[in-house]
Protein backbone atom coordinates (compact mmCIF):
# COMPACT_ATOMS: atom_id res chain seq x y z
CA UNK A 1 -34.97 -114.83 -3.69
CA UNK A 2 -34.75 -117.34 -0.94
CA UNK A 3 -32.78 -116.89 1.97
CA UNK A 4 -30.33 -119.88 2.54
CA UNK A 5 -28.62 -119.57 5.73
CA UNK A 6 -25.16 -121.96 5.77
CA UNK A 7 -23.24 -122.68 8.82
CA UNK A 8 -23.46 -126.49 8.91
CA UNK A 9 -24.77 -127.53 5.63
CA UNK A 10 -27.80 -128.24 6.96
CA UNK A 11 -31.39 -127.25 5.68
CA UNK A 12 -32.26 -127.51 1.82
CA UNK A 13 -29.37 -126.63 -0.22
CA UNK A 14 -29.81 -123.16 -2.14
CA UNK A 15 -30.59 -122.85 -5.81
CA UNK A 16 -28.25 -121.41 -8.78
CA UNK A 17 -29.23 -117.36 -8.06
CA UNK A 18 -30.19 -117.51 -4.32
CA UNK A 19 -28.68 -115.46 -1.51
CA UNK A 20 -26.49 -117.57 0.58
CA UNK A 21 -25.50 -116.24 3.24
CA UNK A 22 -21.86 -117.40 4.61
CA UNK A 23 -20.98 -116.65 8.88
CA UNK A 24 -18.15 -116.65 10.69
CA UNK A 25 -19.06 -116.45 14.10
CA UNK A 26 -15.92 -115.50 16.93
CA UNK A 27 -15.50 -114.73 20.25
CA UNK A 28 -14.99 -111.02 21.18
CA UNK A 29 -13.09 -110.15 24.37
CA UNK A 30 -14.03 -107.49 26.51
CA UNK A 31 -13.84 -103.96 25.63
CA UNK A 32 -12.59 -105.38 22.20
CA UNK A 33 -14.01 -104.59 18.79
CA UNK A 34 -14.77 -106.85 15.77
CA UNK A 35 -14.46 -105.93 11.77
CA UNK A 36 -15.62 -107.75 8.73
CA UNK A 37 -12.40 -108.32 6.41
CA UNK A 38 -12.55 -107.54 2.90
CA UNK A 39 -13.71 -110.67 0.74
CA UNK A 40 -13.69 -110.44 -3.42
CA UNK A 41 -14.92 -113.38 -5.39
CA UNK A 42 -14.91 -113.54 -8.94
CA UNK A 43 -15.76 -116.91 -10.84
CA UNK A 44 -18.97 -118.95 -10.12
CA UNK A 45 -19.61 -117.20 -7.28
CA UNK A 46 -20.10 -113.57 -6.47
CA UNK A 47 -20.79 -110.77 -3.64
CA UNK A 48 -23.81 -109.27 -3.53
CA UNK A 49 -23.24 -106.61 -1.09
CA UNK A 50 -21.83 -105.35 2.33
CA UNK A 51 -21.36 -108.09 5.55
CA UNK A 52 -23.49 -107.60 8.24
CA UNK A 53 -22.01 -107.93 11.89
CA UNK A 54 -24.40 -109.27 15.06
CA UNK A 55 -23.69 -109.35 18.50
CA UNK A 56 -25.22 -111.51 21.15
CA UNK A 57 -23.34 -111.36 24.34
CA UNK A 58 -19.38 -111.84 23.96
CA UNK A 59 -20.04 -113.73 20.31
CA UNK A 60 -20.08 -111.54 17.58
CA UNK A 61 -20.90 -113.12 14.08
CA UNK A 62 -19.90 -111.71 10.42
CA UNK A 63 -22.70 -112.78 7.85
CA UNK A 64 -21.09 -112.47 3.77
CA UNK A 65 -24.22 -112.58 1.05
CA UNK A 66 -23.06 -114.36 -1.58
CA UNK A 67 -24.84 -115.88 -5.08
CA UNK A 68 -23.79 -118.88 -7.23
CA UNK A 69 -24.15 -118.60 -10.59
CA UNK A 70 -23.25 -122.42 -11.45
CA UNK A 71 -25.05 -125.80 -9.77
CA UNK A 72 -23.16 -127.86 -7.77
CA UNK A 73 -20.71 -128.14 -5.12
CA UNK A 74 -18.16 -125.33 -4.20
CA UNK A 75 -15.56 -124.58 -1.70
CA UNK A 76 -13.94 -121.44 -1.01
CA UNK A 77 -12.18 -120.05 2.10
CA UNK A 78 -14.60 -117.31 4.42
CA UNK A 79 -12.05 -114.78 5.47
CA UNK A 80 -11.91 -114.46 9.52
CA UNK A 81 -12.94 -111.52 11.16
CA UNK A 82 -10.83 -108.53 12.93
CA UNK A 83 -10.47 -107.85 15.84
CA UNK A 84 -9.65 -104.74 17.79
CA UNK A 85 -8.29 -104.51 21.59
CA UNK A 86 -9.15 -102.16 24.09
CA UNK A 87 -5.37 -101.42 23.60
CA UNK A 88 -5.60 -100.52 19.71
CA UNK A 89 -4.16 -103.75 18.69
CA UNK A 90 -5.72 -105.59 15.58
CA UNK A 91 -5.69 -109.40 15.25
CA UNK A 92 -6.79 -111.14 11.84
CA UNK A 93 -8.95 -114.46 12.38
CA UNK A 94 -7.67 -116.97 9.79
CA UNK A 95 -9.48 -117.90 7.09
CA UNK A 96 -11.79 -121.05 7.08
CA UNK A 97 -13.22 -123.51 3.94
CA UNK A 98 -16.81 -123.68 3.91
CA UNK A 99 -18.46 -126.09 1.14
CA UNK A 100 -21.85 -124.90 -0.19
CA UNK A 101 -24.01 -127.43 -2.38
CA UNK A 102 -26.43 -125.61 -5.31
CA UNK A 103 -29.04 -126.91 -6.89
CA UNK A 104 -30.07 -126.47 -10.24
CA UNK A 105 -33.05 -124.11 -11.07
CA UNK A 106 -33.61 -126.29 -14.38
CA UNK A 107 -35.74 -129.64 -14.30
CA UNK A 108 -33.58 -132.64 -13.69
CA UNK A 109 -35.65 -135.12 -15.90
CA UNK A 110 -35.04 -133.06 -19.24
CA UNK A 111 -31.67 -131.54 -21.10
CA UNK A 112 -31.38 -128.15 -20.89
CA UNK A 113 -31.11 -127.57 -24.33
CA UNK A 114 -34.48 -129.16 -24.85
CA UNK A 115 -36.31 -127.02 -22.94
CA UNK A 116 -38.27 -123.65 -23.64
CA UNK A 117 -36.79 -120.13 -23.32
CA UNK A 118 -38.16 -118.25 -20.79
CA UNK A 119 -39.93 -114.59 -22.27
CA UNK A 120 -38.10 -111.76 -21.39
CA UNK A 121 -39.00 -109.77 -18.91
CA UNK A 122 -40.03 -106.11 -18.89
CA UNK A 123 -38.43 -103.46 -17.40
CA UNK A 124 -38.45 -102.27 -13.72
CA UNK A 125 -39.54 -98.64 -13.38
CA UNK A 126 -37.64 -97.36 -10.65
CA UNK A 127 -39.21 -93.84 -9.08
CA UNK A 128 -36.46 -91.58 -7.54
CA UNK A 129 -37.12 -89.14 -5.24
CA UNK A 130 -34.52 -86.59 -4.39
CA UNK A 131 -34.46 -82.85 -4.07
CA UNK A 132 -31.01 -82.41 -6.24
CA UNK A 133 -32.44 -81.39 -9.69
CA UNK A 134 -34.52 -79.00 -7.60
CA UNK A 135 -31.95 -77.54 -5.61
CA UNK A 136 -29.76 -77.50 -8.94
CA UNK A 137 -32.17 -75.49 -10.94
CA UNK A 138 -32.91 -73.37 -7.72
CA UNK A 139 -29.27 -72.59 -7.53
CA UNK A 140 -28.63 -71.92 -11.50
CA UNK A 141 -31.55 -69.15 -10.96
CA UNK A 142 -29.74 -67.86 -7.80
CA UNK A 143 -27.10 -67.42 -10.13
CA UNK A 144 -28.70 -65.85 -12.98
CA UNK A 145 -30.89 -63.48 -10.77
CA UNK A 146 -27.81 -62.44 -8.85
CA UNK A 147 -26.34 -59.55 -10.85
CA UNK A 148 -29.85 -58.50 -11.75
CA UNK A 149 -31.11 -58.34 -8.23
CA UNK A 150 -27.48 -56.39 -7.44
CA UNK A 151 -28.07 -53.80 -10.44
CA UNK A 152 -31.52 -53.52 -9.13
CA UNK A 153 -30.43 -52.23 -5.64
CA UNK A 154 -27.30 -50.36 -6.56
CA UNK A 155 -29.08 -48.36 -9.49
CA UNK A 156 -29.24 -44.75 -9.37
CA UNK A 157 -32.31 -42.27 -8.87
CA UNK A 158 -34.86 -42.35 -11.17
CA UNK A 159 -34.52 -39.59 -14.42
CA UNK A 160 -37.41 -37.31 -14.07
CA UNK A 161 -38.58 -37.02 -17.54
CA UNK A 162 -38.62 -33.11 -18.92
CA UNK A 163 -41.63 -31.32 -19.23
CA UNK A 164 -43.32 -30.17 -22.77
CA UNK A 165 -43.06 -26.94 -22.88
CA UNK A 166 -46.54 -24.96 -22.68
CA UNK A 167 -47.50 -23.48 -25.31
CA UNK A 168 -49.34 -19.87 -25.07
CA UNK A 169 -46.97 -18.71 -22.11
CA UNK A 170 -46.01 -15.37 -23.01
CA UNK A 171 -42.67 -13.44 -20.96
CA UNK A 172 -43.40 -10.52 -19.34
CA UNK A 173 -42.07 -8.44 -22.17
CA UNK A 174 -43.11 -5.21 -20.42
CA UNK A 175 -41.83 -6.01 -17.18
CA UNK A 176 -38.19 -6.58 -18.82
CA UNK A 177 -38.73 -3.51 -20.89
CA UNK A 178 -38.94 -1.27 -18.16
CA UNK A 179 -36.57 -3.04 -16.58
CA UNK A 180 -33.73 -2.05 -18.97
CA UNK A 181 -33.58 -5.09 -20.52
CA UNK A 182 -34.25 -4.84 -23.98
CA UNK A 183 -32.25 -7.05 -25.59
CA UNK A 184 -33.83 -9.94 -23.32
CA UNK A 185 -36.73 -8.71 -24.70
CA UNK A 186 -35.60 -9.05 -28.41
CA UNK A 187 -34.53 -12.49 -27.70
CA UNK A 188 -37.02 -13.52 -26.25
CA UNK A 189 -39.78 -11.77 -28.99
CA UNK A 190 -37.35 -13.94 -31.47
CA UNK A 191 -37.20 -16.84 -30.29
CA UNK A 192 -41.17 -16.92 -29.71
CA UNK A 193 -41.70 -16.25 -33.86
CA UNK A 194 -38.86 -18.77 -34.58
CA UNK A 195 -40.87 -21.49 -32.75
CA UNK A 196 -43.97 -21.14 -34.58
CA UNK A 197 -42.31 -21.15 -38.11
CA UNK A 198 -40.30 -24.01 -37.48
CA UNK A 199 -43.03 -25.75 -35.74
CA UNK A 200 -44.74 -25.82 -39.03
CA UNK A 201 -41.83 -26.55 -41.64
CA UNK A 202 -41.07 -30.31 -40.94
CA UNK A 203 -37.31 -31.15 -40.64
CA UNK A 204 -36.49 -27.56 -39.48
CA UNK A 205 -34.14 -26.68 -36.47
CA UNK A 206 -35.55 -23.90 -34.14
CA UNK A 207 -31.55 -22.61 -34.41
CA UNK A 208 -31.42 -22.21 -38.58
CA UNK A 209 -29.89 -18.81 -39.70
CA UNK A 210 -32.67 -16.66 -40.80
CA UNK A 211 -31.81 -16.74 -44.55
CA UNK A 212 -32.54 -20.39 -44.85
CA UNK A 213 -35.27 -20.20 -42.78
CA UNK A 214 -36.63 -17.50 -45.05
CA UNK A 215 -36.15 -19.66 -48.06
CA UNK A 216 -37.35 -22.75 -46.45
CA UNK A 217 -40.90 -20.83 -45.49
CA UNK A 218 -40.47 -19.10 -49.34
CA UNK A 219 -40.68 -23.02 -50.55
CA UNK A 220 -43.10 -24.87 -47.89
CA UNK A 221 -45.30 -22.20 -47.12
CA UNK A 222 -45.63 -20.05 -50.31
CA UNK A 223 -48.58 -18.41 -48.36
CA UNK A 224 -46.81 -16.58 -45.87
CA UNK A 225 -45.98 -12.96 -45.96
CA UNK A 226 -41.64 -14.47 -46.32
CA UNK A 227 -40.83 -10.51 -46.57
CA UNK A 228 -42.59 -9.58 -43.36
CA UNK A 229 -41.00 -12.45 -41.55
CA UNK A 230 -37.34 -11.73 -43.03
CA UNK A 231 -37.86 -7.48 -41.86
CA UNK A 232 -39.04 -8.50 -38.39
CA UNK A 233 -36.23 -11.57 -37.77
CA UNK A 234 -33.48 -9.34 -38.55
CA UNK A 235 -34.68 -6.69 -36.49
CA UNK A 236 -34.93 -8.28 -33.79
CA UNK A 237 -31.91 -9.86 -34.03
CA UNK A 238 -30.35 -6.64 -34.70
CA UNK A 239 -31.87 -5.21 -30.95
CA UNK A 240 -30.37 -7.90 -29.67
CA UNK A 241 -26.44 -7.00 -30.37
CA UNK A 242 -26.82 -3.46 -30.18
CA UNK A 243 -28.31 -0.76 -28.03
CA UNK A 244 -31.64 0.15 -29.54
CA UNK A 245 -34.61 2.83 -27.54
CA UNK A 246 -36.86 0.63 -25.40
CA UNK A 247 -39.98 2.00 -27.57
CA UNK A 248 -38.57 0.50 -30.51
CA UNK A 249 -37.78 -3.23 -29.06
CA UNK A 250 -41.40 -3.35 -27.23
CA UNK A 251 -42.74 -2.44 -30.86
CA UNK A 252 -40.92 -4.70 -32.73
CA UNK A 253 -42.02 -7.70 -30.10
CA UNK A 254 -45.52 -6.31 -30.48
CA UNK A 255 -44.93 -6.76 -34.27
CA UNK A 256 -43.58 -10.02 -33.91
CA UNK A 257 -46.47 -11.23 -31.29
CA UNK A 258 -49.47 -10.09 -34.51
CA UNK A 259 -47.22 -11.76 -37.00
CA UNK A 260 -46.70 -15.10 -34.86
CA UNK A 261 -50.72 -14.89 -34.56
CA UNK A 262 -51.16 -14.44 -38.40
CA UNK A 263 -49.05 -17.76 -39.11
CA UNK A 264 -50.80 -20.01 -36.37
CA UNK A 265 -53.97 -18.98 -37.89
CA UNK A 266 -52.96 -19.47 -41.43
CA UNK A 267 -51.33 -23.02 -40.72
């Protein structure tokens, strides 16, 4: 673009598309301010941005870019500046006619309609850089991770997972026996045999009355002594409900302890 600079119409007059730049140029008394005025143009001519103000001593000078779309000659009124006193008081310049003359861009010696279109031309890749898409993202995963990152620090202790039971561990029968405490013995003498039938009839609860269970081991595991099993269960659970001689419980559990090792070594 070339820069035509008009204050007296002098110079070589601008071309149709050109920047021309239109000044008004006032006095500014001391301690006073200055302010471009607004300025719209619509037509054959047009703004092309913001005015720029200069100062050089007590003269300050508004500058309007402005572009002509049409040759020729064209007058139009350049809106005075404003001015601000030390006071607060504003004072509008009046507006003054300036006449700009444009040239053509297009040959003079041929008709426009006779000559060649111009190829179009490409498009302007324009690289942005800003950090807003960044800091968007950054704050849609400050979002997200939020409540996660709250959970996180308010969640309880950890749950201790529970430990398999070891098999082989035998209760000190004898101890609780001469303790007094044969029915804990029964119980417990129970409860051992129960665990390794069940252990080896899938689908079976450890807490199944013992006439299922009895038919359950008649039907899985034909090759079990199921009569043995049923004498020794009851028993047991008999000594545990009622008041039976210490002798009796211990040999019962001692019963139950051979049996228990007669069905882990048959499975």
């Amino acid at each position: 673009m070339i820069l035509a600079l008009i204050t007296l119409l002098q110079g070589p007059a601008p071309t149709v598309g050109d920047t021309i730049w239109l000044e008004r140029s006032v006095e500014v008394p001391a301690g006073a301010e200055i302010r471009a005025a607004p300025w719209n143009l619509d037509g054959d001519l047009g703004l092309l941005g913001q005015p720029l103000i200069r100062r050089e001593g007590s003269i300050a000078t508004v500058a309007y870019p402005v572009v002509a779309w049409t040759a020729g000659t064209h007058t139009l009124l350049v809106p005075g500046p404003v001015l601000i006193g030390r006071d607060g008081v504003t004072d509008s310049m009046v507006a003054e006619p300036q006449t700009i003359r444009v040239a053509s861009v297009l040959p003079a010696d041929r008709p426009p309609d006779q000559l060649p279109v111009q190829p179009g031309a490409g498009l302007v890749q324009e690289r942005m850089s800003t950090p807003w898409p960044l800091l968007a993202v950054l704050a849609l995963l400050g979002l997200v991770l939020a409540p996660v990152v709250w959970w996180w620090r308010h969640r309880g202790p950890p749950m201790v997972a529970p430990r398999p039971a070891v098999h082989g561990a035998s209760p000190p029968l004898a101890e609780w026996a001469e303790a007094g405490e044969s029915r804990a013995v029964a119980a417990a003498a129970s409860r051992s045999l129960r665990g390794v039938i069940t252990s080896h009839l899938p689908g079976v609860v450890p807490g199944l009355v013992t006439s299922r269970l009895i038919r359950l081991v008649q039907e899985q595991r034909p090759a079990w002594p199921a009569e043995e099993i049923a004498t020794v269960l009851r028993a047991l659970e008999s000594a545990e409900y009622a008041d039976r001689p210490v002798a009796e419980v211990i040999s019962l559990a001692d019963r139950a302890a051979v049996l228990r090792r007669r069905l882990e070594g048959a499975a």
